[in-house]
Protein backbone atom coordinates (compact mmCIF):
# COMPACT_ATOMS: atom_id res chain seq x y z
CA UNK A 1 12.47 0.28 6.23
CA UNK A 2 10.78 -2.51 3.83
CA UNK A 3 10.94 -4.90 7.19
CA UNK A 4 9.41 -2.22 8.93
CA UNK A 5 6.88 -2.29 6.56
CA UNK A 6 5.90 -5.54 5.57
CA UNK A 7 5.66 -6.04 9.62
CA UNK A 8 3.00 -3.02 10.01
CA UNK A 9 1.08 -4.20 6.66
CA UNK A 10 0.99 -7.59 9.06
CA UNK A 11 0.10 -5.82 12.20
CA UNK A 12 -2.53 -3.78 10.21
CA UNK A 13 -4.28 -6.36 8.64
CA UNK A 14 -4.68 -8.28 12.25
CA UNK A 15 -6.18 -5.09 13.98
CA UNK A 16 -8.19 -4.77 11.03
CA UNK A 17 -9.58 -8.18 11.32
CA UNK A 18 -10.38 -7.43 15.07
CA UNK A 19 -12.10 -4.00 13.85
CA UNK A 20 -14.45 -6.22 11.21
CA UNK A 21 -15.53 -8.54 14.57
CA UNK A 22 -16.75 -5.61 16.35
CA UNK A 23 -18.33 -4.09 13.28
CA UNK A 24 -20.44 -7.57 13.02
CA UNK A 25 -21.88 -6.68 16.19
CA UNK A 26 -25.54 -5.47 16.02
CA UNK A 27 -25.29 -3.50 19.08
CA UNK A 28 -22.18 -1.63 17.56
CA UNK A 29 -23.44 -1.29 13.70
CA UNK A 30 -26.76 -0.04 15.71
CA UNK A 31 -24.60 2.42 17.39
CA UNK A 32 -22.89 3.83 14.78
CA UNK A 33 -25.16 4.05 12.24
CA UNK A 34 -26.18 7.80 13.83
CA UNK A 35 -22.21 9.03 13.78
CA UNK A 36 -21.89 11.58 11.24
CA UNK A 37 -18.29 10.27 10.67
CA UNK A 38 -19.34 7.02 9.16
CA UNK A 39 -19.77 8.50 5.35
CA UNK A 40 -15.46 9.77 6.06
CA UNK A 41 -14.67 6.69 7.24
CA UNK A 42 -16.16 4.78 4.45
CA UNK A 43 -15.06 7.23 1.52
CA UNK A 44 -11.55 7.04 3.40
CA UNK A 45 -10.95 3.26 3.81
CA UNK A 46 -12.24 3.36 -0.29
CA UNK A 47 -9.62 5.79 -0.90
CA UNK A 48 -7.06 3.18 1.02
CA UNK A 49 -8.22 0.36 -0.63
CA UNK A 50 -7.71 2.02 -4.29
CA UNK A 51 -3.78 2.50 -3.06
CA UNK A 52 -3.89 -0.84 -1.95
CA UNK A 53 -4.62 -2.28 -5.39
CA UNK A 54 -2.41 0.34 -6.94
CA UNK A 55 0.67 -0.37 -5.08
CA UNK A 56 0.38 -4.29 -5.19
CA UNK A 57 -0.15 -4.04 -9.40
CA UNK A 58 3.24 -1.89 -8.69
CA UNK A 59 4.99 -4.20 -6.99
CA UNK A 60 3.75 -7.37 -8.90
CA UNK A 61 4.74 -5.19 -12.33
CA UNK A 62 8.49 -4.57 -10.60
CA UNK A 63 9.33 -7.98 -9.79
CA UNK A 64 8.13 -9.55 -12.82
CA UNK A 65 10.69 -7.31 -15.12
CA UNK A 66 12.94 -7.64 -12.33
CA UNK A 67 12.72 -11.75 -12.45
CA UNK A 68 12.49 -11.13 -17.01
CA UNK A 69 15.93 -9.13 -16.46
CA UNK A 70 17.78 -11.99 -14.21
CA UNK A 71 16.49 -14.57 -16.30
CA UNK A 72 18.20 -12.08 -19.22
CA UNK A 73 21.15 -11.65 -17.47
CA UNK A 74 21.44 -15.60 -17.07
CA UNK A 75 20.85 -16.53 -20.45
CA UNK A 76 23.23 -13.14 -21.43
CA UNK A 77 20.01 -12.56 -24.18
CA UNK A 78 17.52 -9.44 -24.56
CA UNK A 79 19.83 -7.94 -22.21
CA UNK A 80 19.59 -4.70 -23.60
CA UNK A 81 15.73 -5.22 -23.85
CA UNK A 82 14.81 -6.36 -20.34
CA UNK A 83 16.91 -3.77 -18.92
CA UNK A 84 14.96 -1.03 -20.42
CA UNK A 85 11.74 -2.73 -19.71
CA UNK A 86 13.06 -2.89 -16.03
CA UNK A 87 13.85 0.46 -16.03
CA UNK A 88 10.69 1.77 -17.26
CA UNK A 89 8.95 -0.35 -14.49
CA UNK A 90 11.23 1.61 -11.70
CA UNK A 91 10.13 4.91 -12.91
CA UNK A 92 6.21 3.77 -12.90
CA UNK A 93 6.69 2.33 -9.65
CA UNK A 94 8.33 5.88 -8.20
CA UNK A 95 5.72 7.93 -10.05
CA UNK A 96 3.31 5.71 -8.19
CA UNK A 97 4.62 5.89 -4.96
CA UNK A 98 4.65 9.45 -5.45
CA UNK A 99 1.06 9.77 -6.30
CA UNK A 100 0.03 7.82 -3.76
CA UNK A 101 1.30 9.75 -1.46
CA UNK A 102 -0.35 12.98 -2.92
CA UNK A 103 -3.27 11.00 -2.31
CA UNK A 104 -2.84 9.87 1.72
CA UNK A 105 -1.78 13.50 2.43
CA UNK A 106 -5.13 14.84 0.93
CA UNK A 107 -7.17 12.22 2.91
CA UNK A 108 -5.13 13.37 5.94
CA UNK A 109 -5.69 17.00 5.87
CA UNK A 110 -9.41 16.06 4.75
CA UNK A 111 -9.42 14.36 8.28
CA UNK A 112 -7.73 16.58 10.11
CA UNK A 113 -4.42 14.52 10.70
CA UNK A 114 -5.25 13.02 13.54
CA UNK A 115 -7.54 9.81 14.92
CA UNK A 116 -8.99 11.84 16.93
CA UNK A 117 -11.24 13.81 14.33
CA UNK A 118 -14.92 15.00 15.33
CA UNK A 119 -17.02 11.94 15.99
CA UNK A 120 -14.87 9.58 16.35
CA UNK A 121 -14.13 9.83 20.05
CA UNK A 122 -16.79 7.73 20.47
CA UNK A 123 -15.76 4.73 17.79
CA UNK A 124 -12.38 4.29 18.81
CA UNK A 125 -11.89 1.32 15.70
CA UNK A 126 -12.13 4.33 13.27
CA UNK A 127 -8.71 5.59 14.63
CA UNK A 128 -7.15 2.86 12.44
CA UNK A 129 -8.27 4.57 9.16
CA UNK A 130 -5.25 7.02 10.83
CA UNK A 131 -2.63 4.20 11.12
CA UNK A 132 -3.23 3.20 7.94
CA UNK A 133 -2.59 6.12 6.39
CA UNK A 134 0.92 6.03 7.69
CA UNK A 135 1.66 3.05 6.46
CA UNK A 136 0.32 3.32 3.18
CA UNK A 137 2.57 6.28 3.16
CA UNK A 138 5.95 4.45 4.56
CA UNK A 139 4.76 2.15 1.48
CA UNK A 140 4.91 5.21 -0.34
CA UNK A 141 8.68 6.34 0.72
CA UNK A 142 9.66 3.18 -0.33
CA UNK A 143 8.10 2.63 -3.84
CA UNK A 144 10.02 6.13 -4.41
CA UNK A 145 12.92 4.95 -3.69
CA UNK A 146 13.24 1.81 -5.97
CA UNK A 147 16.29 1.88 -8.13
CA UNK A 148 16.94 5.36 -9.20
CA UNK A 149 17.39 6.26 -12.97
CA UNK A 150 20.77 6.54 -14.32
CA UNK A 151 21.83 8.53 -17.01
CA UNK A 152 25.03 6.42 -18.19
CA UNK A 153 25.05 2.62 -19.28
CA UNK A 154 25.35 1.00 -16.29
CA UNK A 155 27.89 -1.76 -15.76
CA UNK A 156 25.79 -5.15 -15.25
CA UNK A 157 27.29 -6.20 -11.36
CA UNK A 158 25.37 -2.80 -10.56
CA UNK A 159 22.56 -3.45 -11.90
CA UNK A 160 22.54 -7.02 -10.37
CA UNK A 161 23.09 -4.95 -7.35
CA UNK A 162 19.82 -2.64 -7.90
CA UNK A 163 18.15 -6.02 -8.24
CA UNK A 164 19.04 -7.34 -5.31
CA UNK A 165 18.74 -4.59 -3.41
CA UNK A 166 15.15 -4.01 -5.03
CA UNK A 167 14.20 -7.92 -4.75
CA UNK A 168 14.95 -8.23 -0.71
CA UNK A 169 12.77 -4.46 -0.21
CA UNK A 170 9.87 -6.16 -2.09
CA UNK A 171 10.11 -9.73 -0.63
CA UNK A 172 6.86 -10.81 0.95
CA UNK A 173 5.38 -6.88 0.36
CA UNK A 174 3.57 -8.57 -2.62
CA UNK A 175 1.61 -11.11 0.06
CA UNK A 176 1.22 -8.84 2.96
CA UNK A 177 -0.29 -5.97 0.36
CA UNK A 178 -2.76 -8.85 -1.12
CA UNK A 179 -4.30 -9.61 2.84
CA UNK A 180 -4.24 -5.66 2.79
CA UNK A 181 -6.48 -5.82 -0.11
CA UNK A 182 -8.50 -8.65 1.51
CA UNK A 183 -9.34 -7.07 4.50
CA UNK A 184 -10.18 -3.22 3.24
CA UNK A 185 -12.60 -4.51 1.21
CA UNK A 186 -14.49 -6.73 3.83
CA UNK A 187 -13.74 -3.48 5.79
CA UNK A 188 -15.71 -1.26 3.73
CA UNK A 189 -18.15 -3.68 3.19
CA UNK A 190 -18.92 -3.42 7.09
CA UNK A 191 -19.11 0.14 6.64
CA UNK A 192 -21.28 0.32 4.19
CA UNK A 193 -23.37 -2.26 6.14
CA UNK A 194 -23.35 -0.32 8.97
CA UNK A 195 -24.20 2.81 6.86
CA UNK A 196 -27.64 1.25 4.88
């Protein structure tokens, strides 16, 4: 799923890139100044862009402590230290993953669910607000599922394991979240061109 992902974050970012060269357009800003959906679409792709930075802090916070506790585990010191540490950073990242995906669903139903909302038959870029959505929620699914909490002391080849496991889901997410980032915010800095 984390290929999956990094590859749409990719995809995303390029269609979003061909969105903000249409949106430069004076004939198009011209045109869609007057479409009611404008104010959704800019309040939406803020919303996005607030997950955005959310999720790569997230991810930046979980390989840090996950890099502190490998480092621990070489040096076989603050062992016991790092891997709480680590551990707390798992269980932010899930409760994050989890609220951001409270927050897509709302901005969803807000939308009515589909691309195809009221108004925006006739600005067929503002169907990507959509795809987005579903991405940021498959980034979601997967923040949720980093390295569940154990109860019992954990032998250290399973935590290695976790880490592993947890290091190849997050490889390159990091990057591909940052040109996210990038590109929402020249995105909603179109939009809010086109709206003044």
């Amino acid at each position: 799923m984390a290929d999956a992902l990094r590859l749409a974050l990719e995809k995303l970012v390029d269609i979003y890139s061909i969105a903000g060269e249409q949106l430069h357009q004076p004939q198009i800003q011209r045109a869609l100044r007057n479409q009611r959906c404008m104010d959704d679409e800019f309040e939406a792709c803020v919303r996005l862009l607030d997950v955005c930075a959310a999720a790569r802090e997230a991810v930046s916070s979980l390989r840090l402590h996950a890099q502190d506790l490998q480092s621990a585990f070489r040096t076989k010191r603050r062992v016991t230290t790092a891997t709480l540490a680590y551990r707390r950073a798992t269980r932010a990242v899930r409760e994050e993953g989890a609220r951001f995906s409270k927050i897509l669903k709302q901005l969803r139903r807000k939308r009515g669910g589909s691309p195809g909302g009221e108004g925006e038959k006739f600005v067929p870029v503002m169907g990507l607000t959509e795809a987005a959505i579903g991405v940021f929620l498959c980034l979601s699914s997967v923040l949720m599922s980093q390295a569940p909490e154990k109860t019992k002391r954990e032998a250290t080849v399973e935590l290695q394991r976790q880490l592993q496991r947890s290091e190849r889901e997050l490889d390159g997410l990091e990057a591909r979240l940052e040109a996210a980032f990038r590109v929402l915010i020249r995105q909603s800095v179109l939009l809010l061109n086109v709206l003044n």
